[in-house]
Protein backbone atom coordinates (compact mmCIF):
# COMPACT_ATOMS: atom_id res chain seq x y z
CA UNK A 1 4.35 26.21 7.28
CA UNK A 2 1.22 24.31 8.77
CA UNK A 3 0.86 21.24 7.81
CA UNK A 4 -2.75 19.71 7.51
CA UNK A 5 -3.60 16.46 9.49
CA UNK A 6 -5.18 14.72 6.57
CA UNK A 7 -1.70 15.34 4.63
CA UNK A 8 0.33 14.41 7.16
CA UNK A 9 -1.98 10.69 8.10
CA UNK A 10 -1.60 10.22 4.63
CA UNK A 11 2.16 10.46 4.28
CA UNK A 12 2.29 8.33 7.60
CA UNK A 13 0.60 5.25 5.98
CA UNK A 14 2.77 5.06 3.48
CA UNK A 15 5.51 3.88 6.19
CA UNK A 16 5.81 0.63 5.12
CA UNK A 17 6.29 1.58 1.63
CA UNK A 18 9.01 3.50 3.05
CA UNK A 19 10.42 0.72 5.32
CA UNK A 20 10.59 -1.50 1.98
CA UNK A 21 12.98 1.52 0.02
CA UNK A 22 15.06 2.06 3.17
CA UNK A 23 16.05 -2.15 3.36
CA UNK A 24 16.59 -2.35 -0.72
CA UNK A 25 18.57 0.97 -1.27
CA UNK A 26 20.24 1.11 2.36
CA UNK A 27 20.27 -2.67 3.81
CA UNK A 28 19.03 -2.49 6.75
CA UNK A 29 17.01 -5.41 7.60
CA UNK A 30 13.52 -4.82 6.95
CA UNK A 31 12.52 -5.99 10.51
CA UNK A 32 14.48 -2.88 11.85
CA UNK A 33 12.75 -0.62 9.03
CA UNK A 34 9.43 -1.51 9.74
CA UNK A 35 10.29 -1.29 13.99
CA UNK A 36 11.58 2.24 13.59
CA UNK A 37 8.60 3.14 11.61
CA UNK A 38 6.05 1.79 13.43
CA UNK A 39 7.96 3.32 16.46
CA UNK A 40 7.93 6.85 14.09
CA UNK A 41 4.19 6.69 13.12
CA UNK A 42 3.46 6.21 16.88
CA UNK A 43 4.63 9.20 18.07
CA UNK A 44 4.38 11.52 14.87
CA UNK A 45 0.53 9.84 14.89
CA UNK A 46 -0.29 10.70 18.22
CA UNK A 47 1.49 14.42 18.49
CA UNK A 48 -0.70 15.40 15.34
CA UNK A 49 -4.08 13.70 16.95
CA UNK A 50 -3.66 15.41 20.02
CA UNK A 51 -3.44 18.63 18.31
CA UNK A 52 -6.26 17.74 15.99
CA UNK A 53 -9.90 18.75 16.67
CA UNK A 54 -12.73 16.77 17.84
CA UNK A 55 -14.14 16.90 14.09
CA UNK A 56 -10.79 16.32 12.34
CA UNK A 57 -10.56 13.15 14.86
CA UNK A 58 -13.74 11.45 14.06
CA UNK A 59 -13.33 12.38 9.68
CA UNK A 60 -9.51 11.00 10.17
CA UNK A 61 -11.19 7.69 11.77
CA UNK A 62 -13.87 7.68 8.93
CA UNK A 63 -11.75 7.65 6.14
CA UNK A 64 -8.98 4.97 8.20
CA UNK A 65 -12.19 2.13 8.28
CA UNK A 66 -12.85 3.23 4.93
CA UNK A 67 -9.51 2.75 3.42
CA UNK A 68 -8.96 -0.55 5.64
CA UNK A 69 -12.16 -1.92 3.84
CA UNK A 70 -11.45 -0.40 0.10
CA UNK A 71 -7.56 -1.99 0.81
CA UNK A 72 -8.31 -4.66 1.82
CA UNK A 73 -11.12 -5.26 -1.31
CA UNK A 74 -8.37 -3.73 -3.37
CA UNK A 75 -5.32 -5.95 -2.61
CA UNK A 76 -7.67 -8.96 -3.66
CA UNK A 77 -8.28 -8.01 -6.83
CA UNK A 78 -4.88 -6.56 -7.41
CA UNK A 79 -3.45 -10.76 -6.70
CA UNK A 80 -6.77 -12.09 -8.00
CA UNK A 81 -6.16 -10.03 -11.84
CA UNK A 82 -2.72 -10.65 -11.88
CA UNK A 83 -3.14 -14.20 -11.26
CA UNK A 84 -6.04 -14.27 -14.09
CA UNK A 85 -3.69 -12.47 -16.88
CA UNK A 86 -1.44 -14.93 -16.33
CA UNK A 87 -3.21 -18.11 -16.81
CA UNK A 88 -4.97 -16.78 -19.46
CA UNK A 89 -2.37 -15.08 -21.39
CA UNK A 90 0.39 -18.33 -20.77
CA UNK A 91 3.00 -15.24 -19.48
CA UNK A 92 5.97 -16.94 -17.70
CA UNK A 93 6.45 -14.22 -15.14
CA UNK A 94 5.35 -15.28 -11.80
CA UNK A 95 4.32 -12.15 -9.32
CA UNK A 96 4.11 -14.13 -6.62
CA UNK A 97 7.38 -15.79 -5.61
CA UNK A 98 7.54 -11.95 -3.87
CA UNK A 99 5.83 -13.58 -0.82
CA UNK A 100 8.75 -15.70 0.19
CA UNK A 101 11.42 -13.01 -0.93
CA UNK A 102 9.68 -10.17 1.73
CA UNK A 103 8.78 -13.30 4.44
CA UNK A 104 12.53 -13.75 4.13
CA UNK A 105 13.23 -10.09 4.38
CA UNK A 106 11.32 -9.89 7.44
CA UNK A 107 12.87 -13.27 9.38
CA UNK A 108 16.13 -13.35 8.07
CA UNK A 109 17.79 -15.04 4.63
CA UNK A 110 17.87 -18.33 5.95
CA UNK A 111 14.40 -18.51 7.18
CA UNK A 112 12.60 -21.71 6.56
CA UNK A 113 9.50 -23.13 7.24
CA UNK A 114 5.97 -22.39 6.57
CA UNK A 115 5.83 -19.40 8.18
CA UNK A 116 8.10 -18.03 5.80
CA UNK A 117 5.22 -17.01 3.46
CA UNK A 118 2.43 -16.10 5.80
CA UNK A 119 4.67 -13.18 6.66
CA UNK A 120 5.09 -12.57 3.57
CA UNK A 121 1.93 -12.34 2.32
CA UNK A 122 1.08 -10.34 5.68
CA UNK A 123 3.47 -7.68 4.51
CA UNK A 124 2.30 -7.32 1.33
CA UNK A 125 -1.84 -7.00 2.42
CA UNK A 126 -0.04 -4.63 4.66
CA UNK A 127 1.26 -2.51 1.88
CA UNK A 128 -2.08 -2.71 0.15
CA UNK A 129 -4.02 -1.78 2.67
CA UNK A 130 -1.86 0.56 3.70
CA UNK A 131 -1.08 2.73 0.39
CA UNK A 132 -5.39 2.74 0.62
CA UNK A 133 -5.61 4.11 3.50
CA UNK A 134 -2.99 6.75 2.77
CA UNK A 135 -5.28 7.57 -0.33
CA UNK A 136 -8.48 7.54 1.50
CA UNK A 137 -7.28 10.08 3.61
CA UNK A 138 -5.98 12.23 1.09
CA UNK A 139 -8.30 11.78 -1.90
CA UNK A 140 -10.91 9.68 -1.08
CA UNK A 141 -13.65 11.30 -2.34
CA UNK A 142 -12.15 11.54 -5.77
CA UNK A 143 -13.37 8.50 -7.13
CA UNK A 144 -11.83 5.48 -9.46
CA UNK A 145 -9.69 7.94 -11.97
CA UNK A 146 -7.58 9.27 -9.10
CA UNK A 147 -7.77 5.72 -7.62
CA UNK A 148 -6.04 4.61 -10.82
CA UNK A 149 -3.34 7.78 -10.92
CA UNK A 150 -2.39 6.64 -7.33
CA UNK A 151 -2.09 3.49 -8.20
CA UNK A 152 -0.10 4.14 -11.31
CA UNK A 153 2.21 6.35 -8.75
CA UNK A 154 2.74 2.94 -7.00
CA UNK A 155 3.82 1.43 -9.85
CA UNK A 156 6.19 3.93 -11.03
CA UNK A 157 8.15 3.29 -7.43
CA UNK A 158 8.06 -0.60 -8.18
CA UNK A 159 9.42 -0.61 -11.60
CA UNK A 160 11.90 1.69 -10.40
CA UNK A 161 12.93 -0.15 -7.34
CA UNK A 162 11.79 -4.05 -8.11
CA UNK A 163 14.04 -5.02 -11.35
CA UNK A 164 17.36 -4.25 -10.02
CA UNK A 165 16.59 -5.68 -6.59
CA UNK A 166 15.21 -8.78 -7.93
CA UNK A 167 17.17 -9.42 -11.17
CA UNK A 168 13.93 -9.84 -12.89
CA UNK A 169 14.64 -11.22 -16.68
CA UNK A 170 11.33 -10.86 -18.04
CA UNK A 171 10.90 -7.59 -17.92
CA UNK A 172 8.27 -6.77 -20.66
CA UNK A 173 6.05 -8.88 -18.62
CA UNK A 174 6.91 -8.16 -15.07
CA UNK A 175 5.58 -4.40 -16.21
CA UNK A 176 2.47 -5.47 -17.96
CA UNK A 177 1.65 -7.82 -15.08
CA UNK A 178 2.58 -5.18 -12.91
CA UNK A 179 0.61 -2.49 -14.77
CA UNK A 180 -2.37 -4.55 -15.29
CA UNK A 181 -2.93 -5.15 -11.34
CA UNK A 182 -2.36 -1.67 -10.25
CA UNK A 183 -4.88 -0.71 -12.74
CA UNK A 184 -7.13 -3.05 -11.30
CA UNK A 185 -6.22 -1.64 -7.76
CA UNK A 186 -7.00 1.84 -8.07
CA UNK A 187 -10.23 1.29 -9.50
CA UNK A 188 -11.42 -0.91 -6.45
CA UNK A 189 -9.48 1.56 -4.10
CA UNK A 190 -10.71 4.24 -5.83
CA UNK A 191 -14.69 3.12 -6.36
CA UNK A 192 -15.15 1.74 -2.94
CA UNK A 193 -13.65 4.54 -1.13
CA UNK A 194 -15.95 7.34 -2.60
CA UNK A 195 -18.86 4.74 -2.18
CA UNK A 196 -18.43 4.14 1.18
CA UNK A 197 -17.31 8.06 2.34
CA UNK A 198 -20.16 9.21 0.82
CA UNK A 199 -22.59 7.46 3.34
CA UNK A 200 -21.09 9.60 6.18
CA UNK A 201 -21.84 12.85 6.46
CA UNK A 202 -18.85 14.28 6.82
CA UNK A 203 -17.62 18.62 7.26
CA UNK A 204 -13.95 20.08 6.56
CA UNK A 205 -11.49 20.58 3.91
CA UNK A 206 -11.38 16.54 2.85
CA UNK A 207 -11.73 16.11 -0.96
């Protein structure tokens, strides 16, 4: 069975995602995860371009800037709400202690320093803008409602994966937190990516 290059782009920016699963389920560093699957996306990413018309090339590279821009927009409001809920709500859950927990995953337990959460906060923009660009490709003409189902997709994995990993006690508030900035997300995501598509004229099977 054929598989089509927008499908296959897609699945290959969620690699990161991926990378994250593969060092909290199998424990392998997350260095080496995200190595091998930048190493992966390379190669798969290049095979399938080759193969890919002139057309399919230049609508892939449309909807990559896109999703880079509506990620990037995204990820913003996603910490920006989630930091807003909180003050104004008084909930004791703090999101963002995650920084330092993937910096560390990244350079090692004991890592110290101030570096620690740059990298951290470098993986996580990378996840955001990442998971947008997978969606861009994919869906992005679709507007904010399938912005928002994609987004609630995301945060069906984290809730699944993030509790047990982290030992998170407040759990009623980790999810509305949670919930509350993916919603946020995928309407960004969502908006600006059908915005922005829709100035470029574009032909094919992309929805």
């Amino acid at each position: 069975m054929k598989i089509s290059p927008n499908l296959l782009f897609s699945a290959l920016f969620l690699a990161s995602g991926a990378s994250l699963l593969v060092y909290v389920f199998a424990g392998i560093s997350l260095a080496a995860a995200l190595a091998l699957a930048a190493v992966f996306v390379t190669l798969a990413g290049v095979f399938t371009w080759r193969k890919s018309s002139l057309e399919k090339r230049e609508q892939i590279l449309i909807r990559i800037r896109v999703g880079l821009v509506a990620g990037f927009f995204g990820t913003v409001a996603y910490d920006s709400s989630r930091f807003l809920l909180i003050k104004i709500t008084g909930i004791h859950f703090w999101p963002f202690d995650i920084f330092n927990i993937f910096g560390r995953a990244i350079l090692g337990s004991s890592a110290q320093g101030f570096w620690v959460t740059p990298v951290g906060v470098g993986f996580h923009f990378l996840n955001g803008i990442t998971f947008a660009i997978s969606y861009t490709i994919l869906l992005g003409k679709r507007g904010a409602l399938y912005g928002v189902l994609w987004a609630l997709g995301l945060e069906t994995l984290m809730v699944a994966t993030y509790p047990r990993w982290l030992n998170i006690t407040f759990m009623n508030e980790f999810i509305s937190v949670s919930i509350f900035g993916h919603l946020v997300y995928g309407v960004v995501v969502g908006y600006l990516a059908r915005r922005l598509i829709l100035k470029y004229p574009e032909k094919g099977s992309f929805v």
